[in-house]
PDB file of N, CA and C in Angstrom:
ATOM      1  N   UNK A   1      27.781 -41.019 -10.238  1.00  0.00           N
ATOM      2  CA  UNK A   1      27.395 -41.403 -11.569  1.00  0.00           C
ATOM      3  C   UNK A   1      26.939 -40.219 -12.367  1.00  0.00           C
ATOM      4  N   UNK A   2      26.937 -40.525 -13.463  1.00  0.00           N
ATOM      5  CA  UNK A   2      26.580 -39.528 -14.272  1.00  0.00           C
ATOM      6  C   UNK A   2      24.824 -39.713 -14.443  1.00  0.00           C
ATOM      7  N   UNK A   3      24.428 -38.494 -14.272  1.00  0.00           N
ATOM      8  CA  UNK A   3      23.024 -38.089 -14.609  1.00  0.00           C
ATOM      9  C   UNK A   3      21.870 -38.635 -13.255  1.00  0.00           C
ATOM     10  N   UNK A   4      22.618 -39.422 -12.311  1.00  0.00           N
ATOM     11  CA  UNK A   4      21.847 -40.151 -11.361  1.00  0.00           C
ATOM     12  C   UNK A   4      21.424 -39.287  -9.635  1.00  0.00           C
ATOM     13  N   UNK A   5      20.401 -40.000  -9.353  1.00  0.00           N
ATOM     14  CA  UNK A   5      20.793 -39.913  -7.875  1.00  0.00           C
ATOM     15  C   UNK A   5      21.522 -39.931  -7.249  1.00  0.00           C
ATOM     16  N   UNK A   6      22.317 -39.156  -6.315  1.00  0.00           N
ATOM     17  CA  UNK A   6      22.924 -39.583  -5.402  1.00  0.00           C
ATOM     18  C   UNK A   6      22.467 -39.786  -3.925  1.00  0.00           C
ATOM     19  N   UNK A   7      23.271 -41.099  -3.516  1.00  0.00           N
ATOM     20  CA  UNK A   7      22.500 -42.189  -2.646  1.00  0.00           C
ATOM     21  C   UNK A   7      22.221 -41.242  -1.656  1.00  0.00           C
ATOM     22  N   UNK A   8      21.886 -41.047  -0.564  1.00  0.00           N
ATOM     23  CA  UNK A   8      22.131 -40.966   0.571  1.00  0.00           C
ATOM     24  C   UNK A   8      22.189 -41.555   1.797  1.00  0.00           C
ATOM     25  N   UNK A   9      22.733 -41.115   3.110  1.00  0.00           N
ATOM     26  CA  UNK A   9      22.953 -42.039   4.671  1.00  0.00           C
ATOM     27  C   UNK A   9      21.652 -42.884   5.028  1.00  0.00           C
ATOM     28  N   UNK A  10      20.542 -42.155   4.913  1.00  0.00           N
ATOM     29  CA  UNK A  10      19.176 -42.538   5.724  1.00  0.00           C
ATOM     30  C   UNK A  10      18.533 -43.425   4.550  1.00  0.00           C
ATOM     31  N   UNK A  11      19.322 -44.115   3.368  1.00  0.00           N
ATOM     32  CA  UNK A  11      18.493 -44.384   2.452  1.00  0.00           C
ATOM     33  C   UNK A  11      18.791 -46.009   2.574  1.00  0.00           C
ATOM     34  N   UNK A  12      20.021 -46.412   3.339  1.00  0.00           N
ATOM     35  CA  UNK A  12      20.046 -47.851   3.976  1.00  0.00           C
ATOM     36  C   UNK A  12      18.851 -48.032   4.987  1.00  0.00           C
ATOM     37  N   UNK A  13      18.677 -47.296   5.820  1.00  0.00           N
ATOM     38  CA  UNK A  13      17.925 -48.002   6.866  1.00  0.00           C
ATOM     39  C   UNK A  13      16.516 -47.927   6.246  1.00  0.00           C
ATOM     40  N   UNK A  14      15.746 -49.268   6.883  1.00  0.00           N
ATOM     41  CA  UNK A  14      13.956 -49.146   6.530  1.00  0.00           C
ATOM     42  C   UNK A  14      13.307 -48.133   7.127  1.00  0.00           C
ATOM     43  N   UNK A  15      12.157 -47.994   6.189  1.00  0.00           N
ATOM     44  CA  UNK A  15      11.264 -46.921   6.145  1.00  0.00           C
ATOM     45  C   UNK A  15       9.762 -47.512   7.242  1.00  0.00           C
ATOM     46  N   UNK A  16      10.121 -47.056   8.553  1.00  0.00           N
ATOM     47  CA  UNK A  16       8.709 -47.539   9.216  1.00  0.00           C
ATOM     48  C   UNK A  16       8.906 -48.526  10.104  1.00  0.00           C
ATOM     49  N   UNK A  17       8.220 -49.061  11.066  1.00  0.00           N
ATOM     50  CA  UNK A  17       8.555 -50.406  11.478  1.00  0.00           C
ATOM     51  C   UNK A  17       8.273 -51.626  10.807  1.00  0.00           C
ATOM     52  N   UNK A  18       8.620 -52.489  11.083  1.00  0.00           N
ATOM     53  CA  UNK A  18       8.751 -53.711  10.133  1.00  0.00           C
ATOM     54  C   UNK A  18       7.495 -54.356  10.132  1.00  0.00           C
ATOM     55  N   UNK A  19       7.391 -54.986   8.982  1.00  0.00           N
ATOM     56  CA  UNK A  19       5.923 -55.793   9.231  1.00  0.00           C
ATOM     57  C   UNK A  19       5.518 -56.625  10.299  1.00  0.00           C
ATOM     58  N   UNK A  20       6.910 -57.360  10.948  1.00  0.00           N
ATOM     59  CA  UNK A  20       6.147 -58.428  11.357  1.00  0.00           C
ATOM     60  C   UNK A  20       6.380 -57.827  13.048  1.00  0.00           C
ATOM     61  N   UNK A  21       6.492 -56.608  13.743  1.00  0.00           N
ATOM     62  CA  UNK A  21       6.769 -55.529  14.097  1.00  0.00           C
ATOM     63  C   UNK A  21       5.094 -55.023  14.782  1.00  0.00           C
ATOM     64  N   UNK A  22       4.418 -54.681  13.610  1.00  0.00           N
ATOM     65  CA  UNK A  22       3.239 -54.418  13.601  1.00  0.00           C
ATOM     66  C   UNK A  22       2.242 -55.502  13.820  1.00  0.00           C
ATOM     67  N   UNK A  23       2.821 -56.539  13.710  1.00  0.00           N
ATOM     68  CA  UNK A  23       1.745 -57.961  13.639  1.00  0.00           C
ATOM     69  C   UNK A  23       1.656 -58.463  15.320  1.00  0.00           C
ATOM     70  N   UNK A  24       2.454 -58.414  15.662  1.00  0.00           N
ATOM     71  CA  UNK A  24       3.336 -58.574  16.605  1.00  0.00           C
ATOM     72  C   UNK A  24       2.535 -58.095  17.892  1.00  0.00           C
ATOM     73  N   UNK A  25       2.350 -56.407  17.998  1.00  0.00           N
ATOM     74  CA  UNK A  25       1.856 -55.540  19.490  1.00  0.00           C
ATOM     75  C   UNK A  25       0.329 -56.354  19.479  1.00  0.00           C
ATOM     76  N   UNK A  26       0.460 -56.291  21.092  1.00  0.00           N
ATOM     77  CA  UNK A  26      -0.838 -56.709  21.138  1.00  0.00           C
ATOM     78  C   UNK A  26      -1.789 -55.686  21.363  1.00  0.00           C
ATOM     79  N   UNK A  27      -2.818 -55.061  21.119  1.00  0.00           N
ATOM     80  CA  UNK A  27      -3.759 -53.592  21.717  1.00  0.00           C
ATOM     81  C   UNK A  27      -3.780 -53.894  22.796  1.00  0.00           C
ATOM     82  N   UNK A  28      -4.163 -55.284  23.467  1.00  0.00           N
ATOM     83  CA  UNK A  28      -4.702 -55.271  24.765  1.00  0.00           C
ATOM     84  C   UNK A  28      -3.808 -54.796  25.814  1.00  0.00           C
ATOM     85  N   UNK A  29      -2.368 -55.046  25.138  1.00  0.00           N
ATOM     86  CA  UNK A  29      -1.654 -55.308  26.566  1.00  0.00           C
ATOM     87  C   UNK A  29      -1.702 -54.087  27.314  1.00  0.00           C
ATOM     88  N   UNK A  30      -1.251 -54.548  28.492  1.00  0.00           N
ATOM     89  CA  UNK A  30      -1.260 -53.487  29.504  1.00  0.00           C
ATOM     90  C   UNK A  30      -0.361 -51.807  28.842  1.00  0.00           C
ATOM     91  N   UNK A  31       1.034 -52.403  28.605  1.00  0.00           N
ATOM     92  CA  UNK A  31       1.915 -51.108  28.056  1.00  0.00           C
ATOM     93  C   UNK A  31       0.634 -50.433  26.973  1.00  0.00           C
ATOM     94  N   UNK A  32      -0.344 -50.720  25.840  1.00  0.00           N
ATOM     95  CA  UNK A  32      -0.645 -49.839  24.939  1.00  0.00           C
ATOM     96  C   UNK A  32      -2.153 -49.728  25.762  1.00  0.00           C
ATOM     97  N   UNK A  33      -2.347 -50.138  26.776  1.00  0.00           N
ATOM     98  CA  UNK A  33      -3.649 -49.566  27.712  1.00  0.00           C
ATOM     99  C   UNK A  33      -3.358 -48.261  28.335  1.00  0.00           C
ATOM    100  N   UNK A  34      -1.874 -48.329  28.821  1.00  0.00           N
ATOM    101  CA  UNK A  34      -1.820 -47.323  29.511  1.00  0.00           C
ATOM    102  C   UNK A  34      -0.836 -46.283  28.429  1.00  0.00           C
ATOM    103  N   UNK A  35      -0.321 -46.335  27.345  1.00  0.00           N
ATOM    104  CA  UNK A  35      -0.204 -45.216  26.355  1.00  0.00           C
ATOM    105  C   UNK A  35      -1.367 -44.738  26.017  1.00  0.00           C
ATOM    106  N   UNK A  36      -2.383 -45.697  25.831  1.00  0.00           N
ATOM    107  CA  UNK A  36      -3.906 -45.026  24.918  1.00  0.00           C
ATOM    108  C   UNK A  36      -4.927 -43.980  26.457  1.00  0.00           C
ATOM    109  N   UNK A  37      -4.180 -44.463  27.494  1.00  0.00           N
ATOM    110  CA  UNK A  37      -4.502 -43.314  28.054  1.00  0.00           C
ATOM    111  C   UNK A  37      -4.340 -42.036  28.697  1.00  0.00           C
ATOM    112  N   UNK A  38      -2.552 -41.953  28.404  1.00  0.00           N
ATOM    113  CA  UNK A  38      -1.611 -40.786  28.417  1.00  0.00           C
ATOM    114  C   UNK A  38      -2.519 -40.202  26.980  1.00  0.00           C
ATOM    115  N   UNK A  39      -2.743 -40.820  26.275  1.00  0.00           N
ATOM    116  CA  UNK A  39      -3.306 -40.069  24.812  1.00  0.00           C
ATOM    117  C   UNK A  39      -4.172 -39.394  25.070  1.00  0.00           C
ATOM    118  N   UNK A  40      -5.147 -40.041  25.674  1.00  0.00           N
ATOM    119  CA  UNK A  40      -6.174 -39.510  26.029  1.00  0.00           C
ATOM    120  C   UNK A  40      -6.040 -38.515  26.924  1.00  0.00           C
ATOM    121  N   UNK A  41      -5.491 -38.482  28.057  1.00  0.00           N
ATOM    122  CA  UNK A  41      -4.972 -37.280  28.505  1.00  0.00           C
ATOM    123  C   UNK A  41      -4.640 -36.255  28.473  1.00  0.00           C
ATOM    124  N   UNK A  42      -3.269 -36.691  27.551  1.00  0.00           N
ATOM    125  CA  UNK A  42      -2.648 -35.555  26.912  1.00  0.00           C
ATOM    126  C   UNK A  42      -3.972 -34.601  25.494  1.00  0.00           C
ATOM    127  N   UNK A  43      -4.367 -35.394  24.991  1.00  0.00           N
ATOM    128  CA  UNK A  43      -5.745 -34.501  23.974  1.00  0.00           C
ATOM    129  C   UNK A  43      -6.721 -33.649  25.152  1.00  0.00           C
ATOM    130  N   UNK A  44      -6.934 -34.297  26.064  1.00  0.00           N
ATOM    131  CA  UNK A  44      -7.968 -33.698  26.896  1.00  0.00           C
ATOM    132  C   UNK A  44      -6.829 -31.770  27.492  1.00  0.00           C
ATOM    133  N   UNK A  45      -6.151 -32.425  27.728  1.00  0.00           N
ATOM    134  CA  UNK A  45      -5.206 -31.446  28.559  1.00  0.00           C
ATOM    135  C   UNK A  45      -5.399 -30.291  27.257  1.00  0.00           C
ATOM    136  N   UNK A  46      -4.518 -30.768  25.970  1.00  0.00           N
ATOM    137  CA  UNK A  46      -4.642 -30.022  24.853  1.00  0.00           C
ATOM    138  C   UNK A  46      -5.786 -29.096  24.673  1.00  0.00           C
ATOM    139  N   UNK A  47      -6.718 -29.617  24.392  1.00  0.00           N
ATOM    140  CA  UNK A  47      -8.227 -29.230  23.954  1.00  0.00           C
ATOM    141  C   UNK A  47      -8.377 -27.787  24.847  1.00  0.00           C
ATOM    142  N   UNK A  48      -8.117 -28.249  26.241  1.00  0.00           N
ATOM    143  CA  UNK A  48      -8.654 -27.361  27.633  1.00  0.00           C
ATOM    144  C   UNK A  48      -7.954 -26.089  27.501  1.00  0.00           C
ATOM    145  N   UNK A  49      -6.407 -26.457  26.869  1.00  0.00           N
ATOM    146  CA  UNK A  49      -5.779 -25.444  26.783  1.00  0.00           C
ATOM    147  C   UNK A  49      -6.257 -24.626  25.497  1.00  0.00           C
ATOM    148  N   UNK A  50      -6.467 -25.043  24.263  1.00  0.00           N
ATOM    149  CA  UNK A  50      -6.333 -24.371  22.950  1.00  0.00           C
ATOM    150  C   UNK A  50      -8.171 -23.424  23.474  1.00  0.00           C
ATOM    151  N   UNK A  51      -8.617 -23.871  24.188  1.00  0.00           N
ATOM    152  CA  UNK A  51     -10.364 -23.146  24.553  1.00  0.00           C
ATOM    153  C   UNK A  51     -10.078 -22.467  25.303  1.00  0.00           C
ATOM    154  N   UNK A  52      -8.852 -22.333  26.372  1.00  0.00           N
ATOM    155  CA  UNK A  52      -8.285 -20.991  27.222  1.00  0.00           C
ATOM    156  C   UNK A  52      -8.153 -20.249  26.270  1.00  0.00           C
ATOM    157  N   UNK A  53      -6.813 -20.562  25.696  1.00  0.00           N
ATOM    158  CA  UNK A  53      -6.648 -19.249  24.999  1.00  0.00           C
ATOM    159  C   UNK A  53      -7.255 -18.512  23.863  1.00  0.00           C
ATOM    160  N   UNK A  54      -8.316 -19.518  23.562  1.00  0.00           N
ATOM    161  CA  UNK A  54      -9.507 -18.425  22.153  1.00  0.00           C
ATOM    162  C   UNK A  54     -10.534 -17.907  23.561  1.00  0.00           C
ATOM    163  N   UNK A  55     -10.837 -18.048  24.725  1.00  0.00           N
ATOM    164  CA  UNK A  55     -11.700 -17.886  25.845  1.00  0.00           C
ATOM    165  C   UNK A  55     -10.677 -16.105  25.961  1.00  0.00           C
ATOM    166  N   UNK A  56      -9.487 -16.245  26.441  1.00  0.00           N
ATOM    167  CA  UNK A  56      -8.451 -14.933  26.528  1.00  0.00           C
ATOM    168  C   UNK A  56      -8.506 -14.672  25.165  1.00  0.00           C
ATOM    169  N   UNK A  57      -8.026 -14.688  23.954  1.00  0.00           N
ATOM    170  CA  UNK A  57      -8.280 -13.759  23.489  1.00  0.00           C
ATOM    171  C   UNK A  57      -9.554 -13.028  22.901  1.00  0.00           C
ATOM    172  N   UNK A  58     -10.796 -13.851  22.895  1.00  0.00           N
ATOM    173  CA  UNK A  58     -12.050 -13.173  23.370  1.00  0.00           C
ATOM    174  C   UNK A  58     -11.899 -11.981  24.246  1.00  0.00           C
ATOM    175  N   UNK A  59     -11.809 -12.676  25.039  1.00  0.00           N
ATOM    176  CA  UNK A  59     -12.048 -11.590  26.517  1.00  0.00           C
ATOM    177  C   UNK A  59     -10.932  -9.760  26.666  1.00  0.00           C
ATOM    178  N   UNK A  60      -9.758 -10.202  25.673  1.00  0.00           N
ATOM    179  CA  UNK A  60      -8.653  -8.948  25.091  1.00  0.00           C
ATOM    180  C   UNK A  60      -9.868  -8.157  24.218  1.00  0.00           C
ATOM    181  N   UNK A  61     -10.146  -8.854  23.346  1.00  0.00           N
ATOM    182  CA  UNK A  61     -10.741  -8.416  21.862  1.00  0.00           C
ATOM    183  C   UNK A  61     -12.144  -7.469  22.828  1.00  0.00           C
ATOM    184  N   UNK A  62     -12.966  -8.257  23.490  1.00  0.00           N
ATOM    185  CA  UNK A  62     -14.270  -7.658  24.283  1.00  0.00           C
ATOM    186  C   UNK A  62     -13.623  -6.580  25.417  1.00  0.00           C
ATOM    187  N   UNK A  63     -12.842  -6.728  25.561  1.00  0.00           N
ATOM    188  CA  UNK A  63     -12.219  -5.599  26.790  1.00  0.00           C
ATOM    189  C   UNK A  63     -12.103  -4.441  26.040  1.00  0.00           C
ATOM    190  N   UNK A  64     -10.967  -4.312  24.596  1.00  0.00           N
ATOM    191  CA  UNK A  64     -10.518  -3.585  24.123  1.00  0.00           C
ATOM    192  C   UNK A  64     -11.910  -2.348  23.181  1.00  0.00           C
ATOM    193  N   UNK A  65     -12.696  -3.022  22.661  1.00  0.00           N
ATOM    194  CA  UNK A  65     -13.821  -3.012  22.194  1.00  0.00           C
ATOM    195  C   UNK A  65     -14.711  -1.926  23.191  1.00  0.00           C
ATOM    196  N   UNK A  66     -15.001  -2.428  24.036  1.00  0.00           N
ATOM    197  CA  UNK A  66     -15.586  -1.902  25.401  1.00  0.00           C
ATOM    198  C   UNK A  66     -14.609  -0.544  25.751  1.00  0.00           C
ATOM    199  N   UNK A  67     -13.159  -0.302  25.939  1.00  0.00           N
ATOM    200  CA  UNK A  67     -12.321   0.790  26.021  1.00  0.00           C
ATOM    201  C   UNK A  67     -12.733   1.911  25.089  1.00  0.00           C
ATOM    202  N   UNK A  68     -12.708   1.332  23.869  1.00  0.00           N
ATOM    203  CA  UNK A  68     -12.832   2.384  22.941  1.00  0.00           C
ATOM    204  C   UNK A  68     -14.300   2.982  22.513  1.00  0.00           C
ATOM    205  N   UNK A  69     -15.164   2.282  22.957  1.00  0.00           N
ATOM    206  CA  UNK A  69     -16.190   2.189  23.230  1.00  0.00           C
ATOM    207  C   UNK A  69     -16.711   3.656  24.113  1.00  0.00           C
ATOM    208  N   UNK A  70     -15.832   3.637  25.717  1.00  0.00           N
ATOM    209  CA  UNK A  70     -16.217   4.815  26.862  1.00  0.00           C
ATOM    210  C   UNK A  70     -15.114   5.641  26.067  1.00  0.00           C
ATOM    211  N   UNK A  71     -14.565   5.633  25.453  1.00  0.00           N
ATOM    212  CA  UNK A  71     -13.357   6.789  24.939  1.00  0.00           C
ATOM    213  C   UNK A  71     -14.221   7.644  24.225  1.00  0.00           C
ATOM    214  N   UNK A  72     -15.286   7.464  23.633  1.00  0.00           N
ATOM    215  CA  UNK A  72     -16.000   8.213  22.502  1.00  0.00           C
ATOM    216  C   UNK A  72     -17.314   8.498  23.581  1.00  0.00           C
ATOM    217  N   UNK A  73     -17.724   8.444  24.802  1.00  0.00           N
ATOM    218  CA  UNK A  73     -18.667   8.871  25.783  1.00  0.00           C
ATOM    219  C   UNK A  73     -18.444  10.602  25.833  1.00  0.00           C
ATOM    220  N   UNK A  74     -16.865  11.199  26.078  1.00  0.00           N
ATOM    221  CA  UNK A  74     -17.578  12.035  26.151  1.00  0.00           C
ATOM    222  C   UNK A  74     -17.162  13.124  25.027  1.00  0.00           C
ATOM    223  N   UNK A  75     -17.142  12.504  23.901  1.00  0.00           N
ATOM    224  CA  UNK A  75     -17.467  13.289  22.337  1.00  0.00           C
ATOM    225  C   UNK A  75     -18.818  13.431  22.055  1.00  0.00           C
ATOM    226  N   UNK A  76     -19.562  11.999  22.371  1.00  0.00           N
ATOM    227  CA  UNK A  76     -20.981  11.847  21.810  1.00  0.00           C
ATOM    228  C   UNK A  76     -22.010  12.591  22.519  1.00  0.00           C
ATOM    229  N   UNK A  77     -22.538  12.598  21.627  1.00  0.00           N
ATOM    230  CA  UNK A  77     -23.847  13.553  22.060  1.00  0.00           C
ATOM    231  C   UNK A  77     -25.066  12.300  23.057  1.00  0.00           C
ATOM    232  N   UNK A  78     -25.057  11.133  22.394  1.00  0.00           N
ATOM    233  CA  UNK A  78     -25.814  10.177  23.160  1.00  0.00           C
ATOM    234  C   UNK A  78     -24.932   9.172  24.539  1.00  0.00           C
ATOM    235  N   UNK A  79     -24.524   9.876  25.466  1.00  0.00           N
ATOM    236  CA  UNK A  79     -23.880   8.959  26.726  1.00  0.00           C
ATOM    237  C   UNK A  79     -24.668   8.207  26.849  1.00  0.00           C
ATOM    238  N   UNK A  80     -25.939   8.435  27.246  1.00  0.00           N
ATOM    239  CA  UNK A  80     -27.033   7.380  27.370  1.00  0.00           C
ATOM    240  C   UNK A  80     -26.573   6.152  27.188  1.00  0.00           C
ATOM    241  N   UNK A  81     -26.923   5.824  25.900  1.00  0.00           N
ATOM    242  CA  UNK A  81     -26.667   4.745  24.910  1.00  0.00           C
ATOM    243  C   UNK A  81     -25.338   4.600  25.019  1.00  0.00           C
ATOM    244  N   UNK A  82     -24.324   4.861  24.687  1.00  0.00           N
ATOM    245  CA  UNK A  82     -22.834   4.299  24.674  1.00  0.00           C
ATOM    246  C   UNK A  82     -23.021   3.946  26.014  1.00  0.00           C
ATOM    247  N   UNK A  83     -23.155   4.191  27.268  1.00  0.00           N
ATOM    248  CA  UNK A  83     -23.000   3.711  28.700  1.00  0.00           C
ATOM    249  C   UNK A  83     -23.922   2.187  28.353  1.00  0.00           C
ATOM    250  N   UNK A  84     -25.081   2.161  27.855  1.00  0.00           N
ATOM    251  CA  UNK A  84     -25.844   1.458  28.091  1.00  0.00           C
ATOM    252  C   UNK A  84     -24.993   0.219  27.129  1.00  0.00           C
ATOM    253  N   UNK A  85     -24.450   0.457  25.708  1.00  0.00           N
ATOM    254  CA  UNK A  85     -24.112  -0.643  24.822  1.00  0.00           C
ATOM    255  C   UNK A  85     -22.713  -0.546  25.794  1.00  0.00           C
ATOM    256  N   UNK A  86     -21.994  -0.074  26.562  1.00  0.00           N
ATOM    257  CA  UNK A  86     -20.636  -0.696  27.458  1.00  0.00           C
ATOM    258  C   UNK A  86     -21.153  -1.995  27.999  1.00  0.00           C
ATOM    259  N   UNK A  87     -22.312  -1.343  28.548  1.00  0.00           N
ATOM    260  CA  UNK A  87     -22.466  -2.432  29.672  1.00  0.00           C
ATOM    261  C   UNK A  87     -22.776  -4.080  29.185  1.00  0.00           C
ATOM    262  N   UNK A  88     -23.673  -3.638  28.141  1.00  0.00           N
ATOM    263  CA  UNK A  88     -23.319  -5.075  27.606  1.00  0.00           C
ATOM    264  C   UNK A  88     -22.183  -5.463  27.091  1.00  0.00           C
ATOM    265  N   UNK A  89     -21.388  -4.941  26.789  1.00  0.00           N
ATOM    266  CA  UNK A  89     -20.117  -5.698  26.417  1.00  0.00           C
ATOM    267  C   UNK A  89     -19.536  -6.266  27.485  1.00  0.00           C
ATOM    268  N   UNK A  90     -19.026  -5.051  28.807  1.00  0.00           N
ATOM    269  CA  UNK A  90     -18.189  -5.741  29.788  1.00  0.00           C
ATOM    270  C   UNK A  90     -19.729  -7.297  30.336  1.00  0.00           C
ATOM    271  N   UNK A  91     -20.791  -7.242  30.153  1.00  0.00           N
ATOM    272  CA  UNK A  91     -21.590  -8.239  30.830  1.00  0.00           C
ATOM    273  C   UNK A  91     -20.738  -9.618  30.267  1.00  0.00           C
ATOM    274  N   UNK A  92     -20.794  -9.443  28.762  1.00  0.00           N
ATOM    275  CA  UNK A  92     -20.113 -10.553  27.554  1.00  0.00           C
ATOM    276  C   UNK A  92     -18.678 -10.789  28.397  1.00  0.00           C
ATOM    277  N   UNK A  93     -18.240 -10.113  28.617  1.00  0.00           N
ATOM    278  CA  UNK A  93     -16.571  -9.984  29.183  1.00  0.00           C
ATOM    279  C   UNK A  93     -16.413 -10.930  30.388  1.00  0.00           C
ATOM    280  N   UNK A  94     -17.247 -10.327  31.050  1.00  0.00           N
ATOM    281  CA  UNK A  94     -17.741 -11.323  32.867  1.00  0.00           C
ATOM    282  C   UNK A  94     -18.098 -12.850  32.088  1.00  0.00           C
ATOM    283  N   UNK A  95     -18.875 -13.125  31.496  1.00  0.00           N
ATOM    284  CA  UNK A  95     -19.455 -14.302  31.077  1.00  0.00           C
ATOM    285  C   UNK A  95     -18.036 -15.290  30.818  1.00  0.00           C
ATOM    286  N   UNK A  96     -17.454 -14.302  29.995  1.00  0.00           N
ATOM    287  CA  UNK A  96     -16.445 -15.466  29.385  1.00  0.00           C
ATOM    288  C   UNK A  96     -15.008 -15.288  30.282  1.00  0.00           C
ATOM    289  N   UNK A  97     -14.872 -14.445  31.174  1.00  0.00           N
ATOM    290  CA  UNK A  97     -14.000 -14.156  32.497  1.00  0.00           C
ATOM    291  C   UNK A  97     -14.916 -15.629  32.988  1.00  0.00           C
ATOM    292  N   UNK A  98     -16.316 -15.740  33.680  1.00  0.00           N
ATOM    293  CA  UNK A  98     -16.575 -16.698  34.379  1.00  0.00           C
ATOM    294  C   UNK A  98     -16.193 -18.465  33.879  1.00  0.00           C
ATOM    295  N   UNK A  99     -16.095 -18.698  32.413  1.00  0.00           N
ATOM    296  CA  UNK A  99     -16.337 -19.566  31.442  1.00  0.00           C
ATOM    297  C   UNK A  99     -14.718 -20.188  31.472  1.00  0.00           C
ATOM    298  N   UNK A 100     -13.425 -19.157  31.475  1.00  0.00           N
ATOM    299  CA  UNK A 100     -12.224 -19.417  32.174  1.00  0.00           C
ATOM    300  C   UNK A 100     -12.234 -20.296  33.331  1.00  0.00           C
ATOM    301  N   UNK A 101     -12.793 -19.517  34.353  1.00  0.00           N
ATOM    302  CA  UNK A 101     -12.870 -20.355  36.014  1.00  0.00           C
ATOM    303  C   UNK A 101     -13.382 -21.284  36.013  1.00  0.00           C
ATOM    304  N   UNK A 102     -14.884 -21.788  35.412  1.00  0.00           N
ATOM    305  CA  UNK A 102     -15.255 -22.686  34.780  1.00  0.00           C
ATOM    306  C   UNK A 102     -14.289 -23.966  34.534  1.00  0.00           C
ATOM    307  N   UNK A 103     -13.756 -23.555  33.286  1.00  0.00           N
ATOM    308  CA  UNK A 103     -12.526 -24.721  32.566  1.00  0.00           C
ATOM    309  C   UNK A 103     -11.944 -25.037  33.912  1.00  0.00           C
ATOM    310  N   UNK A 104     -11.305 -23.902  34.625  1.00  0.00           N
ATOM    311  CA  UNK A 104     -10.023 -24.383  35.713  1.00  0.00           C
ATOM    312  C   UNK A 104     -10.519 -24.827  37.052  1.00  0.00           C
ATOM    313  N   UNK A 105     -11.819 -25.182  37.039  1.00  0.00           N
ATOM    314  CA  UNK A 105     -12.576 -25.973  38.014  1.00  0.00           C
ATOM    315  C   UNK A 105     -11.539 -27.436  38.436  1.00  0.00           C
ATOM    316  N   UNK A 106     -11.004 -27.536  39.500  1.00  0.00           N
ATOM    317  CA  UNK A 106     -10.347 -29.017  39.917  1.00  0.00           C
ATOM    318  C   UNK A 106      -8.882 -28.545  38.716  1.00  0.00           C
ATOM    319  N   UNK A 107      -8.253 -27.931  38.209  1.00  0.00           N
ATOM    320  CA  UNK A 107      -7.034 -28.342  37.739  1.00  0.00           C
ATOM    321  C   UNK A 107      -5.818 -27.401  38.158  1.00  0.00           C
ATOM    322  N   UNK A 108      -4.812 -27.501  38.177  1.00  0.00           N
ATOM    323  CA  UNK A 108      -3.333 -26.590  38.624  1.00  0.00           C
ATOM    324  C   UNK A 108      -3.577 -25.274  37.548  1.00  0.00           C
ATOM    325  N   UNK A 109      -4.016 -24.221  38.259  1.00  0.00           N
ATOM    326  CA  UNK A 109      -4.152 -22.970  37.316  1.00  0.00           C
ATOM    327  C   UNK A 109      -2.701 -22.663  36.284  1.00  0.00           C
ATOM    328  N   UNK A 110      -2.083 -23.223  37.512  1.00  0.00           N
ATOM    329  CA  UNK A 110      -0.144 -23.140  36.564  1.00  0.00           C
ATOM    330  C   UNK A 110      -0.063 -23.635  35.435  1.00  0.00           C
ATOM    331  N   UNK A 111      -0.953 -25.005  34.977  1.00  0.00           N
ATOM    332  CA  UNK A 111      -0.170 -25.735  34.500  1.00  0.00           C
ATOM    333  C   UNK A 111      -0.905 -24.665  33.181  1.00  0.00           C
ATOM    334  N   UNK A 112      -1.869 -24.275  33.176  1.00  0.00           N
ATOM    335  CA  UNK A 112      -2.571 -23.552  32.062  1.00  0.00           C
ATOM    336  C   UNK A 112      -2.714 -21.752  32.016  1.00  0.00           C
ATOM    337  N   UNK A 113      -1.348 -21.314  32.903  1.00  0.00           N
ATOM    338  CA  UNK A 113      -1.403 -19.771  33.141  1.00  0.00           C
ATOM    339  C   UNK A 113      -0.700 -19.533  32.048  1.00  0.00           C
ATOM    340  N   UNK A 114      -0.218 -19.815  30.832  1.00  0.00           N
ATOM    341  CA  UNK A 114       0.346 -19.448  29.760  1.00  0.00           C
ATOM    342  C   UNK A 114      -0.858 -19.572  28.809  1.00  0.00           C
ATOM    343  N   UNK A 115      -1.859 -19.764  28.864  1.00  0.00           N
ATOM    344  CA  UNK A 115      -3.056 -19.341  27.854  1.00  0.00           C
ATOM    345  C   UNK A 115      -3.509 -18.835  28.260  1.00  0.00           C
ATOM    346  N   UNK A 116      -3.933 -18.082  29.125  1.00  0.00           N
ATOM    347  CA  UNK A 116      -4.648 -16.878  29.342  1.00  0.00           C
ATOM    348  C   UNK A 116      -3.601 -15.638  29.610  1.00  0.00           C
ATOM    349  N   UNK A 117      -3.842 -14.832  28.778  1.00  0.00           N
ATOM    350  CA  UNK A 117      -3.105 -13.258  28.388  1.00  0.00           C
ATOM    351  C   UNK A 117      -3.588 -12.351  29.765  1.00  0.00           C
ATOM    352  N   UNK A 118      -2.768 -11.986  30.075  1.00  0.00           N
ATOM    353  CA  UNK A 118      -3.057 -10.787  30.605  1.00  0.00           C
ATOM    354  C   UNK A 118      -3.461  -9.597  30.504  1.00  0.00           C
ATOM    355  N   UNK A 119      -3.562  -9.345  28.798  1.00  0.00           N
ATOM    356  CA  UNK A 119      -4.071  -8.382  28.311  1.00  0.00           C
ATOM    357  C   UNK A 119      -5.710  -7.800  28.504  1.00  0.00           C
TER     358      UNK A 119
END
């Protein structure tokens, strides 16, 4: 047509499931008992993972920090102190190295060895 829309394929079929569709599921039943707790699962699993990997890249960021850190030991005139502020960093480093093992208390380290970096 002139000046119009043109139709498209996906514009026959309905948008959503049907009303009476939705009226229909029961919450209780068994099938959406045991989806609502793959859900639950699957979020828990999620969560554990997305706190690995801000836990690793912490622990990159505090490593790297700490490197550059003894790199300037022996320019400076105060070793003292730079030895002494290392050590607290790598301490921070151990903490959140321990806070990893922690999370992977009881679970397949595999299933979550792709969030933690090796770096």
């Amino acid at each position: 047509g002139s000046g119009g829309f043109r139709k498209r394929k996906h514009d026959n079929f309905p948008h959503g499931p049907r009303r009476e569709e939705k009226e229909n599921v029961n919450p209780s039943s068994a099938l959406m008992t045991s989806f609502k707790s793959f859900q639950l699962e699957l979020d828990t699993r999620h969560d554990k993972y997305e706190r690995l990997v801000k836990l690793s890249r912490d622990i990159t960021i505090e490593s790297k920090r700490t490197i550059f850190l003894l790199h300037r030991f022996t320019s400076a005139p105060n070793g003292e102190e730079i030895l002494n502020e290392s050590e607290v960093k790598l301490d921070a480093v151990r903490r959140k190295i321990k806070q990893v093992a922690q999370e992977l208390i009881g679970e397949d380290m595999y299933q979550f060895h792709r969030a933690i970096s090796p770096g």
